[in-house]
Protein backbone atom coordinates (compact mmCIF):
# COMPACT_ATOMS: atom_id res chain seq x y z
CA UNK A 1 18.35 -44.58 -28.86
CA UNK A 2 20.13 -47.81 -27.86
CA UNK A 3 19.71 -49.55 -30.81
CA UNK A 4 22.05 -46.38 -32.21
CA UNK A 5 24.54 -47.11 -29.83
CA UNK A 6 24.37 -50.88 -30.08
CA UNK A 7 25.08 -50.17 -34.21
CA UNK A 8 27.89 -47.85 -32.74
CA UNK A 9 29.45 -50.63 -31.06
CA UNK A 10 29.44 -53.59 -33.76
CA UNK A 11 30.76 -50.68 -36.06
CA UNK A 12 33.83 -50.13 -33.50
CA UNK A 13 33.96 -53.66 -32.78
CA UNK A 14 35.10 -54.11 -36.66
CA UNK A 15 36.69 -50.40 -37.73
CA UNK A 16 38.76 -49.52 -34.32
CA UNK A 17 41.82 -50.92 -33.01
CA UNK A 18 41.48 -52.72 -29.89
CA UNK A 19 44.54 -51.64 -27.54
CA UNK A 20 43.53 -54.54 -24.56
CA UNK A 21 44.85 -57.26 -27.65
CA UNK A 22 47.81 -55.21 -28.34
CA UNK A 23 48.78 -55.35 -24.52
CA UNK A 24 48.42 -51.08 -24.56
CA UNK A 25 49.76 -49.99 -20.92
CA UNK A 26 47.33 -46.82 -20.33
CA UNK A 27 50.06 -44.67 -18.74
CA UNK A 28 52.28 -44.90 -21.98
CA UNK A 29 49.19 -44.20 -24.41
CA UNK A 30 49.28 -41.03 -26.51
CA UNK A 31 46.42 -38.60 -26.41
CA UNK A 32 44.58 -39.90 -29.67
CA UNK A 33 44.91 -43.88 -28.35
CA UNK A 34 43.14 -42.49 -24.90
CA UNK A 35 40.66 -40.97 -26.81
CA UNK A 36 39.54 -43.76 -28.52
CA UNK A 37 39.26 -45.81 -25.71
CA UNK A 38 37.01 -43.17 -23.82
CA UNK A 39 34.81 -42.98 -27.32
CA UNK A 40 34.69 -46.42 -27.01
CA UNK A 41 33.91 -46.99 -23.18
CA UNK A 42 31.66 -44.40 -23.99
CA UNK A 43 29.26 -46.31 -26.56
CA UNK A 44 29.83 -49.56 -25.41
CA UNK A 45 27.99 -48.34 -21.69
CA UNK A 46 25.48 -46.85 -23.50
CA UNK A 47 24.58 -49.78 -25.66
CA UNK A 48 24.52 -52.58 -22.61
């Protein structure tokens, strides 16, 4: 099962945008951004 979320994370690593270079301030991101930072907290946990 980790080796699915470690595949998960190199996949996110190259297709999502990370917010943390953009300089994203959390209380001014829309719903979608916040979601993709939770799916992405999500399967980088699970893959550590």
């Amino acid at each position: 099962m980790k080796t699915i979320y470690k595949l998960l994370a190199k996949l996110n690593k190259k297709m999502l945008p990370s917010y943390s270079k953009n300089g994203l301030e959390l209380n001014k991101a829309s719903k979608m951004q916040l979601l993709i930072i939770g799916y992405r907290y999500f399967i980088t946990k699970n893959s550590l």
